[in-house]
N, C-alpha and C. Protein backbone atom coordinates (compact mmCIF):
# COMPACT_ATOMS: atom_id res chain seq x y z
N UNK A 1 86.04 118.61 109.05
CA UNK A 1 85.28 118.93 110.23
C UNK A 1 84.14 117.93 110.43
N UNK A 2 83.06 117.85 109.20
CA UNK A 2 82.17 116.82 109.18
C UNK A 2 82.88 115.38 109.94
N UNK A 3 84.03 114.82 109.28
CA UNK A 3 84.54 113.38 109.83
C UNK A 3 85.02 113.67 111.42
N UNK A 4 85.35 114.41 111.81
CA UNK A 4 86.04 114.92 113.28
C UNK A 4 84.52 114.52 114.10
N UNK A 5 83.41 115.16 113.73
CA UNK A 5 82.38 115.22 114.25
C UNK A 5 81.56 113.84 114.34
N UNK A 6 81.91 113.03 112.99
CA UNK A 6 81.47 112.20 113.37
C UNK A 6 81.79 110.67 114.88
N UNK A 7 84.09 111.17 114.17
CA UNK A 7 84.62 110.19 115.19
C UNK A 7 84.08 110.51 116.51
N UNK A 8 83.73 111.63 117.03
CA UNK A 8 83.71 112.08 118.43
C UNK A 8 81.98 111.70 118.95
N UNK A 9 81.56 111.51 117.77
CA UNK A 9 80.02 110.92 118.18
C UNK A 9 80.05 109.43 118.39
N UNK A 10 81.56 108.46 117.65
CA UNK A 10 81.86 107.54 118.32
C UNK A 10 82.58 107.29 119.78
N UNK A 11 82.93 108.13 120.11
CA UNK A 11 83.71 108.13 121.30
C UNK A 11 85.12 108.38 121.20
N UNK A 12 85.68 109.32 120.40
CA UNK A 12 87.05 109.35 119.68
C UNK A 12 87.14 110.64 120.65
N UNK A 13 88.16 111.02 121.27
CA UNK A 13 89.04 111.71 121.47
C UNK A 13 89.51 112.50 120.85
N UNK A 14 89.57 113.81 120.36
CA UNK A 14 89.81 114.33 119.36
C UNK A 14 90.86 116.05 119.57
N UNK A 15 91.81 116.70 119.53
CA UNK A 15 91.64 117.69 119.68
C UNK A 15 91.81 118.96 119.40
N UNK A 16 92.28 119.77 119.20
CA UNK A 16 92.11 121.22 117.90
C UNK A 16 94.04 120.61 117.16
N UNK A 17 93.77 120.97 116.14
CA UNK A 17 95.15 120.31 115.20
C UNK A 17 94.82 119.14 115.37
N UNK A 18 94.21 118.32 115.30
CA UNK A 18 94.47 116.46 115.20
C UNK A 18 93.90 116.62 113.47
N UNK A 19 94.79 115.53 113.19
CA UNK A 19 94.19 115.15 111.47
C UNK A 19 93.68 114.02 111.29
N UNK A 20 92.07 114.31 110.45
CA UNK A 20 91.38 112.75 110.52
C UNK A 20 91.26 112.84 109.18
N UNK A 21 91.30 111.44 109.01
CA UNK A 21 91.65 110.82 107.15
C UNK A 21 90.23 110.41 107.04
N UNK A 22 89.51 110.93 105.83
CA UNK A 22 88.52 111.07 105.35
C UNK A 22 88.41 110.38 103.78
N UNK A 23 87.06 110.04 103.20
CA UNK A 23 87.18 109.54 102.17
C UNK A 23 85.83 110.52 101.49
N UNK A 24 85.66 110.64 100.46
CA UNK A 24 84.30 110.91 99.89
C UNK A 24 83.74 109.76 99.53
N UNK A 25 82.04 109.61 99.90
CA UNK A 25 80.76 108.64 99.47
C UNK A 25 80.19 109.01 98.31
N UNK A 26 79.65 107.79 97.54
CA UNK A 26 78.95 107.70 96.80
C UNK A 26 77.63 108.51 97.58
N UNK A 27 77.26 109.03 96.69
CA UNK A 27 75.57 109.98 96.18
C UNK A 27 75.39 111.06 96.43
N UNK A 28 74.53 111.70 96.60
CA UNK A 28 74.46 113.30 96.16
C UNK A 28 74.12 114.18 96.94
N UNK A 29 73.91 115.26 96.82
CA UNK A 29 74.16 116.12 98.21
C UNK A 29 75.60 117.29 98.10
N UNK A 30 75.58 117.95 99.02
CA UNK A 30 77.06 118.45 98.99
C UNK A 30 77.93 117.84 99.45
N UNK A 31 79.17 118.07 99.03
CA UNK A 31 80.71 117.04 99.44
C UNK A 31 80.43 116.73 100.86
N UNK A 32 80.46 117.97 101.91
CA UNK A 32 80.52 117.38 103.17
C UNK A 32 79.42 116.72 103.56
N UNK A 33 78.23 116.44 103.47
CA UNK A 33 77.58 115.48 103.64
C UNK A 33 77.84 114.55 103.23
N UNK A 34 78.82 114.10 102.14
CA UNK A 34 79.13 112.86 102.00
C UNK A 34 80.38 112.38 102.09
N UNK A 35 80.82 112.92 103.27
CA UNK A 35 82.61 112.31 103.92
C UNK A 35 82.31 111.35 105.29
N UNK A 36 83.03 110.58 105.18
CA UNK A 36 82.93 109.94 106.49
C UNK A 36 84.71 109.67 106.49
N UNK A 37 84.63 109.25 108.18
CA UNK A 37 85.98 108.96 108.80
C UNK A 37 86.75 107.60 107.88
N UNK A 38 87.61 107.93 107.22
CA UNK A 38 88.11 106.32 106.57
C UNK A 38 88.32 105.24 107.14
N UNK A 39 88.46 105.31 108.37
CA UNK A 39 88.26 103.89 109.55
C UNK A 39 86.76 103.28 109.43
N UNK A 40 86.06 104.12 109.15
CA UNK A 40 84.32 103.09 109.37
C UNK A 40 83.69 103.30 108.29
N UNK A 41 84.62 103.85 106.78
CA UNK A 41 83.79 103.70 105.58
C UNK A 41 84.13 101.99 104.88
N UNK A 42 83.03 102.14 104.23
CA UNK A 42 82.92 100.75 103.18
C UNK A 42 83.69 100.97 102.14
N UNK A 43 84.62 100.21 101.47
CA UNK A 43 85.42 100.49 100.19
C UNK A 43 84.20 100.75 99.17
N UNK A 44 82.99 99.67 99.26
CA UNK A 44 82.00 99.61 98.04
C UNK A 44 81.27 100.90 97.95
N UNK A 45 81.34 101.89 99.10
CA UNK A 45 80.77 103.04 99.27
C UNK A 45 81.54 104.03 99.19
N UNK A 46 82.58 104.33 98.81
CA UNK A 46 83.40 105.28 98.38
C UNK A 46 83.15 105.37 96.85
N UNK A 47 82.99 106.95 96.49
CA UNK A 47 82.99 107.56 95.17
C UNK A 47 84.41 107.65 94.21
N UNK A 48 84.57 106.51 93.88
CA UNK A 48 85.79 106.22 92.99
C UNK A 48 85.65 107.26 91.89
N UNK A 49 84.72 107.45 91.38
CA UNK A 49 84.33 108.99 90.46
C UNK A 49 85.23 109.83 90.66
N UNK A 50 84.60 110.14 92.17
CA UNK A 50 84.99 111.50 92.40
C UNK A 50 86.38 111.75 92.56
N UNK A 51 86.88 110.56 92.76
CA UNK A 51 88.67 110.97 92.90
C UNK A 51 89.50 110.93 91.61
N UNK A 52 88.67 109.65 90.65
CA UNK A 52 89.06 109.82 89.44
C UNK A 52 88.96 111.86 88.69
N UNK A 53 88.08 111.76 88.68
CA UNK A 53 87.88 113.25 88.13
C UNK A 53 88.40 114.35 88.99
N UNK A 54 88.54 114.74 90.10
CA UNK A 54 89.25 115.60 90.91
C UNK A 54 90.33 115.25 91.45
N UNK A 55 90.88 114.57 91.42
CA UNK A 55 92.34 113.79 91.71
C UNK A 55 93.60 114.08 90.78
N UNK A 56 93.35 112.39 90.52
CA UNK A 56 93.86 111.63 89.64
C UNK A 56 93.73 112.36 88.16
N UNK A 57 92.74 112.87 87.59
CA UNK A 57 92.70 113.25 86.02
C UNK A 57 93.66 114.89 85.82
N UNK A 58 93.63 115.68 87.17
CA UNK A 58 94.00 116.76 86.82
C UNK A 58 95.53 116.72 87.14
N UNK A 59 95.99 115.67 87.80
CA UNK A 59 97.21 115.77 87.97
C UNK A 59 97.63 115.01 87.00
N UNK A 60 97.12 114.23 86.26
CA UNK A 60 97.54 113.11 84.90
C UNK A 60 97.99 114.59 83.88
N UNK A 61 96.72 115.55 84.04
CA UNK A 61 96.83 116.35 82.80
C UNK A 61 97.62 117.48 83.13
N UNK A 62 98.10 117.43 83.84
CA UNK A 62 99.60 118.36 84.33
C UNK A 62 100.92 117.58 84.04
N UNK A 63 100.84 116.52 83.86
CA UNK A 63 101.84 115.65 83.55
C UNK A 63 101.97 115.68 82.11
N UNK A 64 100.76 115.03 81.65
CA UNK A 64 100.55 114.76 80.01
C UNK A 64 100.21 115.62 79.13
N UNK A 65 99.98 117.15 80.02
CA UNK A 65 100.12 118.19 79.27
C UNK A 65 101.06 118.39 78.24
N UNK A 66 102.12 118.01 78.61
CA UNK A 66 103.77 118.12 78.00
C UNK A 66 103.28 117.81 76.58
N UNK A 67 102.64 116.30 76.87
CA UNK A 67 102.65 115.67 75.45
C UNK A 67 101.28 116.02 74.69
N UNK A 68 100.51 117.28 74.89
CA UNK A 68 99.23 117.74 74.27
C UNK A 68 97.92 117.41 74.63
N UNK A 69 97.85 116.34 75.72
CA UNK A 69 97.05 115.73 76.15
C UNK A 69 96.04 116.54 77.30
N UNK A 70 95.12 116.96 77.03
CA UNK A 70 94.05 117.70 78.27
C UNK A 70 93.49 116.78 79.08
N UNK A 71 92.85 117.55 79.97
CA UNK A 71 92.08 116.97 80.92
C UNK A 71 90.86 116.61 80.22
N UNK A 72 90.19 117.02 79.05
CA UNK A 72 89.19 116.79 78.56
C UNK A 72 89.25 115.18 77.97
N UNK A 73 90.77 115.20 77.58
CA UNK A 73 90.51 114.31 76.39
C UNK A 73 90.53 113.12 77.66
N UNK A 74 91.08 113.07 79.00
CA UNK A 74 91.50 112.15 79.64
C UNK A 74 90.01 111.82 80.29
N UNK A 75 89.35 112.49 80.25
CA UNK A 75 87.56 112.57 81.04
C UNK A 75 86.73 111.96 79.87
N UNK A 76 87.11 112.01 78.50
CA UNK A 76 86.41 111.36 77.52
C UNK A 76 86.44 110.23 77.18
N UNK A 77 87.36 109.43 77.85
CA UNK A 77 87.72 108.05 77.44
C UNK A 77 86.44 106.90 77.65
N UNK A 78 86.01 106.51 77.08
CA UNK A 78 84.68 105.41 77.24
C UNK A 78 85.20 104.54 78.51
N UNK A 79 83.91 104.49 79.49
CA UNK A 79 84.31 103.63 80.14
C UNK A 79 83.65 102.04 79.81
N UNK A 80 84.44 101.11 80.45
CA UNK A 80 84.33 99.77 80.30
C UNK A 80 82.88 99.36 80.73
């Protein structure tokens, strides 16, 4: 809703059922304060975090569950 609101403050056309592709931003606040429309976000300003950890890690550990592997242990890995 937040990104809908914003395209239409650009001049976007928008109308009930349309789907707008959204990204989450880096910093803090609640989630929807920090979505913007993926057409006018910055790659360097997207929260790679946040998809790592709500994404990507919980579906790894639905996979690698099989082989004993948690979501914990996959969130503990040192980063570079």
């Amino acid at each position: 809703m937040e990104a809908a609101k914003q395209l239409m403050e650009k001049g976007w056309r928008l109308s009930s059922g349309d789907k707008v592709g959204y990204v989450i931003l880096k910093g803090k606040g609640r989630l929807y304060s920090r979505v913007a429309p993926y057409v006018y976000a910055n790659v360097n300003d997207v929260d790679g975090e946040y998809y790592v950890e709500h994404q990507v890690v919980p579906s790894a550990a639905r996979i690698l569950g099989f082989f004993g592997i948690t979501e914990e242990q996959l969130l503990s890995v040192q980063k570079n």
